[in-house]
C-alpha atoms as a PDB file:
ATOM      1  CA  UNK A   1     101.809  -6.230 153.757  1.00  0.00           C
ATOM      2  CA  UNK A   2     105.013  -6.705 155.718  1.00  0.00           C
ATOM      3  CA  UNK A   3     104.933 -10.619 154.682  1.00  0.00           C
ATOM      4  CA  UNK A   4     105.242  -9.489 150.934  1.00  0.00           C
ATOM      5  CA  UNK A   5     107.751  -7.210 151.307  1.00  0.00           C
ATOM      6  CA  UNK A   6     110.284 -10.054 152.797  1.00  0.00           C
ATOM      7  CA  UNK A   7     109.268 -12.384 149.605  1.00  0.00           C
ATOM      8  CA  UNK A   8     109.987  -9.514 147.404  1.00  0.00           C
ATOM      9  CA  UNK A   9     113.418  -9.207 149.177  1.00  0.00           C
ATOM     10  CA  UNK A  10     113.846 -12.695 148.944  1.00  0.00           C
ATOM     11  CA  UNK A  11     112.671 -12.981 145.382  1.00  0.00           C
ATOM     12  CA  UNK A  12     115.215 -10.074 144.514  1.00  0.00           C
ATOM     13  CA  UNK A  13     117.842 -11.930 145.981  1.00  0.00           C
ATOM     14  CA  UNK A  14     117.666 -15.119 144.718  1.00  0.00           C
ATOM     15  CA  UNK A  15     117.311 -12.784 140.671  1.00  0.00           C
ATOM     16  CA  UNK A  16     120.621 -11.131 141.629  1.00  0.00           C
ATOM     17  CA  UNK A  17     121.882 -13.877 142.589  1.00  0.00           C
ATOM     18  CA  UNK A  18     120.705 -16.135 139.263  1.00  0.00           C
ATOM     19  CA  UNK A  19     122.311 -13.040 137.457  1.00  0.00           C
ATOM     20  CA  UNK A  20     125.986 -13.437 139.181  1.00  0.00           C
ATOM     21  CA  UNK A  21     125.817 -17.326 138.649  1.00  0.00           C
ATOM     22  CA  UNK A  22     124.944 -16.624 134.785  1.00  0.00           C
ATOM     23  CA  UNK A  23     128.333 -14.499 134.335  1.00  0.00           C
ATOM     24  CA  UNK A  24     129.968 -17.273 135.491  1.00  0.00           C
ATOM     25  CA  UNK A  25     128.589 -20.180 133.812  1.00  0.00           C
ATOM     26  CA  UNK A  26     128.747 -18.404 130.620  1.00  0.00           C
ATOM     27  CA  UNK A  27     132.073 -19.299 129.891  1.00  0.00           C
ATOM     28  CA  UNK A  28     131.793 -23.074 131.284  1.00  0.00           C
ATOM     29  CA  UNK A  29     129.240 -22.941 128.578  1.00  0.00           C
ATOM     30  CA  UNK A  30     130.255 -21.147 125.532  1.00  0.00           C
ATOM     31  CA  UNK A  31     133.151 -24.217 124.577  1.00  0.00           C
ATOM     32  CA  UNK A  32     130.268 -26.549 124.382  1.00  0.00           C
ATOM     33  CA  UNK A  33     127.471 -24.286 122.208  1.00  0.00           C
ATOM     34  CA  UNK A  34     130.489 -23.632 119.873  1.00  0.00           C
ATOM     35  CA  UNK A  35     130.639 -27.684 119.346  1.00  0.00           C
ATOM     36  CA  UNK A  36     127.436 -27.496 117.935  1.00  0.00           C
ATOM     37  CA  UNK A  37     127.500 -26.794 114.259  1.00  0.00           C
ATOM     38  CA  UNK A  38     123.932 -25.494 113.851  1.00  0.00           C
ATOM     39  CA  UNK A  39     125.013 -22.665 116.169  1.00  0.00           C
ATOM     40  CA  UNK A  40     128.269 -21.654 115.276  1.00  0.00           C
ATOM     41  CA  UNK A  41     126.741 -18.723 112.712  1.00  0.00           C
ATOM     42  CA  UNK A  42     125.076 -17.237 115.252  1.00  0.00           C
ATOM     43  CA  UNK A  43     127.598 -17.590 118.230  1.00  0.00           C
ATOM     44  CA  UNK A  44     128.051 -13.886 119.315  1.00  0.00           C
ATOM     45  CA  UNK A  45     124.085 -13.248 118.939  1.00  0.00           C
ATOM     46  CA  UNK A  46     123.817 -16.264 121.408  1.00  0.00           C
ATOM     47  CA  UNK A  47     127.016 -15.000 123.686  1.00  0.00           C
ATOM     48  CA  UNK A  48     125.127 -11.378 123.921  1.00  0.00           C
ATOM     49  CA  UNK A  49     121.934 -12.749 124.497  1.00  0.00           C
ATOM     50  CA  UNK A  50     123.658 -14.837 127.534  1.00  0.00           C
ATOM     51  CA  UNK A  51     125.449 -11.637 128.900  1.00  0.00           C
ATOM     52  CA  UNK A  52     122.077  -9.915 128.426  1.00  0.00           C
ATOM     53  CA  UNK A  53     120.246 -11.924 130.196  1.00  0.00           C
ATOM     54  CA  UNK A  54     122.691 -11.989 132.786  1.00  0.00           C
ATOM     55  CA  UNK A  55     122.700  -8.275 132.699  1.00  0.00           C
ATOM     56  CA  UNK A  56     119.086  -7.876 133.189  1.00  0.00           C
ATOM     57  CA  UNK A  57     118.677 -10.396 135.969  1.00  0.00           C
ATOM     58  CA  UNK A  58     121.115  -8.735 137.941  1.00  0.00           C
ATOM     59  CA  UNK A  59     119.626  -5.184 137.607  1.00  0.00           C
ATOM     60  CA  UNK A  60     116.260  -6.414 137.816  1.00  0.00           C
ATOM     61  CA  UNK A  61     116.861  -8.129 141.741  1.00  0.00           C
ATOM     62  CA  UNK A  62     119.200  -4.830 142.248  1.00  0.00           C
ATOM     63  CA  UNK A  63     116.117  -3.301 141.769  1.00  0.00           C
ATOM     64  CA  UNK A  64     113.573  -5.245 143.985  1.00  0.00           C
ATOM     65  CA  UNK A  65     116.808  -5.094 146.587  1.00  0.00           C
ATOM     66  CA  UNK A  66     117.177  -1.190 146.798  1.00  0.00           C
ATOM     67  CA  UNK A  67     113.275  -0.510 146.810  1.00  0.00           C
ATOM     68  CA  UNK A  68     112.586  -2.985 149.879  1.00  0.00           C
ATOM     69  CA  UNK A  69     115.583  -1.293 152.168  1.00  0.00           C
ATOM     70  CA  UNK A  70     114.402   2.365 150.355  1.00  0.00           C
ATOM     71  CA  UNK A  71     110.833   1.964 152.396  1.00  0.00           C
END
């Protein structure tokens, strides 16, 4: 049991840590997606989904984080 708690710290890390790297590729990003004409209707649909994404990957491992040092 102790052995699955580590690899759900672990696993929470390596989600908050995904999430941080998102907010900053996202802008690295955005210049080339706007290149593409297909996407350029749909631009801030694809910028929120990004930041959501983002969003959710960093509260997600948050979460995994606080409940393993909670116990």
């Amino acid at each position: 049991m102790a052995n699955n708690n580590k690899i759900q710290l672990i696993w929470g890390i390596a989600l908050f840590a995904a999430g941080i790297g998102v907010f900053f590729r996202i802008p690295q990003i955005m210049p080339q997606i706007e290149s593409i004409q297909h996407f350029s209707t749909v631009l801030p649909f694809i910028k929120i989904c990004f930041y959501l994404m983002g969003v959710m990957l960093v509260f997600g491992g948050g979460n995994k984080i606080y409940l393993y040092f909670k116990k």
